[in-house]
Protein backbone atom coordinates (compact mmCIF):
# COMPACT_ATOMS: atom_id res chain seq x y z
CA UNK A 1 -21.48 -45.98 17.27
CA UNK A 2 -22.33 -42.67 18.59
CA UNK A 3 -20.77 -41.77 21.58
CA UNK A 4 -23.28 -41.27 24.65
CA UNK A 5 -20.69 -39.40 27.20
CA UNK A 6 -19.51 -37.33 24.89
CA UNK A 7 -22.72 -34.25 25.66
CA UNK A 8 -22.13 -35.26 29.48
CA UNK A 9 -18.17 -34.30 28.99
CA UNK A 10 -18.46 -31.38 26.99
CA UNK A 11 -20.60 -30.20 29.77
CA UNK A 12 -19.02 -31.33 32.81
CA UNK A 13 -15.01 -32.08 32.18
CA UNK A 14 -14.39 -34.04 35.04
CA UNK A 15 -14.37 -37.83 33.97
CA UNK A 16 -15.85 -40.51 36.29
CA UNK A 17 -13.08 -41.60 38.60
CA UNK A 18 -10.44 -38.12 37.86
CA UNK A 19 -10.10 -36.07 40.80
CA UNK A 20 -10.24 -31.82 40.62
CA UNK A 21 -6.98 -30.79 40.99
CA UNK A 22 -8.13 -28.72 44.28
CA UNK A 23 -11.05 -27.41 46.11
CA UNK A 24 -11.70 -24.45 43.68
CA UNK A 25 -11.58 -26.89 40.77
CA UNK A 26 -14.01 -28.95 42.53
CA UNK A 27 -16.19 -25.98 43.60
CA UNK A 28 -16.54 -25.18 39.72
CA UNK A 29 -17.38 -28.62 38.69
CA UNK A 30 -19.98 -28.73 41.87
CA UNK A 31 -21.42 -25.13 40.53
CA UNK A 32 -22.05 -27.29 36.98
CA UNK A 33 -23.63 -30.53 39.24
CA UNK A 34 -25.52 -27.47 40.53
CA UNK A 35 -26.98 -25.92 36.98
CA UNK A 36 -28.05 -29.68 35.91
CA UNK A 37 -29.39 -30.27 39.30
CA UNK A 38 -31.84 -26.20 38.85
CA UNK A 39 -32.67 -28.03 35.49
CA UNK A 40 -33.95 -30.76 36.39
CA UNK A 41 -35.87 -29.27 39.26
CA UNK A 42 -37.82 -27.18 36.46
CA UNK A 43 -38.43 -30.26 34.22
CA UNK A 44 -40.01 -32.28 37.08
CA UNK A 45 -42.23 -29.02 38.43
CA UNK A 46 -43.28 -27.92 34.20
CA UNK A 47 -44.24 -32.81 34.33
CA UNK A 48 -45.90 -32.61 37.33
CA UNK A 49 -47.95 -29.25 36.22
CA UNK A 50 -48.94 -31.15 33.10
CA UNK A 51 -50.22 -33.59 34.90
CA UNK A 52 -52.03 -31.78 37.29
CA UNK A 53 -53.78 -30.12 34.77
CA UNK A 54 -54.46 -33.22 32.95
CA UNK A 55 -55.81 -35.20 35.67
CA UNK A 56 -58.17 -32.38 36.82
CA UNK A 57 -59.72 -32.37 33.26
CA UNK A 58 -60.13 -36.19 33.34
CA UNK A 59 -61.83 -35.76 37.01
CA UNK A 60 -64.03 -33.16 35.77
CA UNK A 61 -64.96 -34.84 32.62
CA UNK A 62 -65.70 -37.92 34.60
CA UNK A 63 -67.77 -35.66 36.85
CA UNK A 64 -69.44 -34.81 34.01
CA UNK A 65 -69.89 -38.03 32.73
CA UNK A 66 -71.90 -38.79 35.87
CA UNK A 67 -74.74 -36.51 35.30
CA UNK A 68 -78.22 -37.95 34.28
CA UNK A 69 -78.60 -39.55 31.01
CA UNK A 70 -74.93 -39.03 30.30
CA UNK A 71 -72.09 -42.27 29.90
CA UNK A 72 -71.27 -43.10 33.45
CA UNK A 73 -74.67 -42.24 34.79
CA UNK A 74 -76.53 -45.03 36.69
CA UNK A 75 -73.86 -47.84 36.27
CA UNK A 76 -74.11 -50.89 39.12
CA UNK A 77 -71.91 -54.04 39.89
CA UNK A 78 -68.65 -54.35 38.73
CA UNK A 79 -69.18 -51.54 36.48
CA UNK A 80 -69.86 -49.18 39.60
CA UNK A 81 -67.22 -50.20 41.70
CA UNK A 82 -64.64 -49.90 38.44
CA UNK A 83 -65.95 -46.22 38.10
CA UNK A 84 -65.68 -45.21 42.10
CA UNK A 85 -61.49 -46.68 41.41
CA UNK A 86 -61.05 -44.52 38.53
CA UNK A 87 -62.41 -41.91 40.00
CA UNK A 88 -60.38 -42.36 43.33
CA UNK A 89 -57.27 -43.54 41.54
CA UNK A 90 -57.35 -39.93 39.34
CA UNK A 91 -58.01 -38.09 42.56
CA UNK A 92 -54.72 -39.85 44.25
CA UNK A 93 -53.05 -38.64 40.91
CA UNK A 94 -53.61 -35.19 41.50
CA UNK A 95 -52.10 -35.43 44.76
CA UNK A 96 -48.97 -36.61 44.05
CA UNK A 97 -48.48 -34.35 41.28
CA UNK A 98 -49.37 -31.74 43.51
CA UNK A 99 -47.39 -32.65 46.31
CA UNK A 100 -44.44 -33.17 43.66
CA UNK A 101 -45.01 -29.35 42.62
CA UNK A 102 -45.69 -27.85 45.82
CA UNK A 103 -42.59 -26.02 47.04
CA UNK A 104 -40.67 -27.77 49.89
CA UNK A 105 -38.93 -24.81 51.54
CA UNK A 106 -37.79 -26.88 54.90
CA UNK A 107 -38.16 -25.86 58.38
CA UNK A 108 -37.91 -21.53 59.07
CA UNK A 109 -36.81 -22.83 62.58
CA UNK A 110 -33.94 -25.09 60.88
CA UNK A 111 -32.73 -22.54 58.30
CA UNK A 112 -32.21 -20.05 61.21
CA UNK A 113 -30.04 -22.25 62.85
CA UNK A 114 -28.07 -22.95 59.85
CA UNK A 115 -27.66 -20.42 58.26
CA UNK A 116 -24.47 -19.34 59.48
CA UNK A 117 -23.01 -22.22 58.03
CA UNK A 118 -24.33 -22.52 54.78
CA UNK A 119 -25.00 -19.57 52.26
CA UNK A 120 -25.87 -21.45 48.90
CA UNK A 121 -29.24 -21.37 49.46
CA UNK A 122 -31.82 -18.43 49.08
CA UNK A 123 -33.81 -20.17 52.56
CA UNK A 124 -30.32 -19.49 54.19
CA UNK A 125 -29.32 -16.24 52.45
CA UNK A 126 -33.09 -14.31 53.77
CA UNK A 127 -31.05 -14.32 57.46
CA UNK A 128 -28.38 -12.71 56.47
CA UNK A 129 -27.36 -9.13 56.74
CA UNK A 130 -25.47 -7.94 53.78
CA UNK A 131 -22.93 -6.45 55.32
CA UNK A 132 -22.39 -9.41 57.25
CA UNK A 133 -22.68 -11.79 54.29
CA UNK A 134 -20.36 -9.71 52.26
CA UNK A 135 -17.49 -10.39 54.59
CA UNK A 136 -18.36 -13.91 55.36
CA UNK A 137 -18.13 -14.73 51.11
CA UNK A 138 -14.91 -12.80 51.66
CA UNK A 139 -13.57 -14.94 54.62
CA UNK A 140 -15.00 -18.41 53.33
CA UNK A 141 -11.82 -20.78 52.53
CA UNK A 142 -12.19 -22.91 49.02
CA UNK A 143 -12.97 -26.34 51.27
CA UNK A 144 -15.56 -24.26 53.44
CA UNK A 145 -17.12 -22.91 50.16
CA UNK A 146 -16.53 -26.82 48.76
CA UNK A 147 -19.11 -28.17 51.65
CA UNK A 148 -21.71 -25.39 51.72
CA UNK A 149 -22.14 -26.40 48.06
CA UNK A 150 -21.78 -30.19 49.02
CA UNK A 151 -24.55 -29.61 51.62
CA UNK A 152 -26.80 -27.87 49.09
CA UNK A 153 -26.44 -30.47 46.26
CA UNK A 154 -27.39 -33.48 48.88
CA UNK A 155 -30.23 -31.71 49.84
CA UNK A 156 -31.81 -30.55 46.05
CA UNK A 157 -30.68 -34.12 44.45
CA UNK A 158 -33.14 -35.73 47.53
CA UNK A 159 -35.63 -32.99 46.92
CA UNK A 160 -35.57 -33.71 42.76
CA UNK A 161 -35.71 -37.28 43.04
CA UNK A 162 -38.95 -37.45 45.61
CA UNK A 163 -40.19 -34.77 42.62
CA UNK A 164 -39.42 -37.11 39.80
CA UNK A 165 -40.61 -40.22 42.34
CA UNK A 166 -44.12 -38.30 42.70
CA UNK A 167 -44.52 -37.22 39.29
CA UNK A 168 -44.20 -40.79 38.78
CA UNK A 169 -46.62 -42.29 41.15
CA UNK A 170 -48.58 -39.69 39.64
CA UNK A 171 -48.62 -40.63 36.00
CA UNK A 172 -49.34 -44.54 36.99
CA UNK A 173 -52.54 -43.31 39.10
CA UNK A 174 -53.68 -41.40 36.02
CA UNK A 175 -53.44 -44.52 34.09
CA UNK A 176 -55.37 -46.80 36.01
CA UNK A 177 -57.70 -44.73 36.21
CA UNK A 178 -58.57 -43.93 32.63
CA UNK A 179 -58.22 -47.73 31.98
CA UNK A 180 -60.52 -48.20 34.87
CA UNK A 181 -63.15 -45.63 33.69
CA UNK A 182 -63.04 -46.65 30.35
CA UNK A 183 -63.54 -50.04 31.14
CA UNK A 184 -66.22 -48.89 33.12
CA UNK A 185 -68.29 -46.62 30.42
CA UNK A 186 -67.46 -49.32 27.23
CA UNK A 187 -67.26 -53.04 28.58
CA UNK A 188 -70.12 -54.65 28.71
């Protein structure tokens, strides 16, 4: 049997249910939590980029499709209304895989209150003065360091899993509306 965990521990060494043996260990292991968490962000953004891209070619060749004399041209009844869903349903694609791409940044008003209290993350960081920063790194006790991390995977792990949510949505869109269109152009 081939052990499924055994990638996961190699690459984080902190079993389920074993506790760091203090803040700095935990701040490590939170640092890893925080590599998996960047990778994931890129895998959802290079899906959902895919799928943009796919779903505007299947809009425009639909489009296309629609001119006179071509395969969708002049279809009525059932045929019609199956076309005008496709067409909608691939246009409602594209929008969640763009929303799932677009860059959520948060409130400016927000991350200039906070960002005295947090300085994992860049939105934060752009307040800072670096003289300033320098000596709060310097003065930031492990636990302090612990929950500015804390804070910053909550808010990326909500933020990757509305990504992976949308890219989802996204790909079920797509696919009724191919199945609608072809149904559409080739059932008679």
């Amino acid at each position: 049997m081939v052990n499924l965990f055994g990638r996961w521990r190699s690459r984080y060494p902190y079993r389920p249910g074993s506790r760091p043996s203090d803040a700095t260990d935990a701040a490590a292991f939170a640092w890893q939590v925080h590599q998996a968490q960047e990778a994931l962000t890129s895998k959802v953004d290079t899906k959902g980029s895919i799928l943009l891209a796919l779903e505007g070619g299947a809009l425009f060749a639909t489009l296309s499709a629609n001119s006179k004399g071509a395969a969708l041209a002049g279809l009525v009844g059932w045929r019609h209304a199956a076309e005008l869903g496709g067409i909608t349903a691939l246009i409602l694609s594209m929008v969640a895989a763009g929303t799932a791409v677009f860059p959520r940044l948060g409130s400016v008003r927000r991350q200039h209150a906070q960002h005295r209290m947090h300085v994992a993350y860049f939105g934060h960081l752009r307040h800072w003065e670096p003289a300033e920063l320098h000596q709060r790194l310097r003065d930031l006790r492990p636990e302090e360091r612990l929950a500015s991390l804390a804070h910053q995977l909550v808010r990326v792990g909500k933020l990757n899993w509305a990504k992976y949510r949308l890219v989802q949505a996204s790909l079920m869109l797509a696919l009724v509306g191919v199945l609608a269109l072809s149904a559409a152009a080739f059932l008679a």
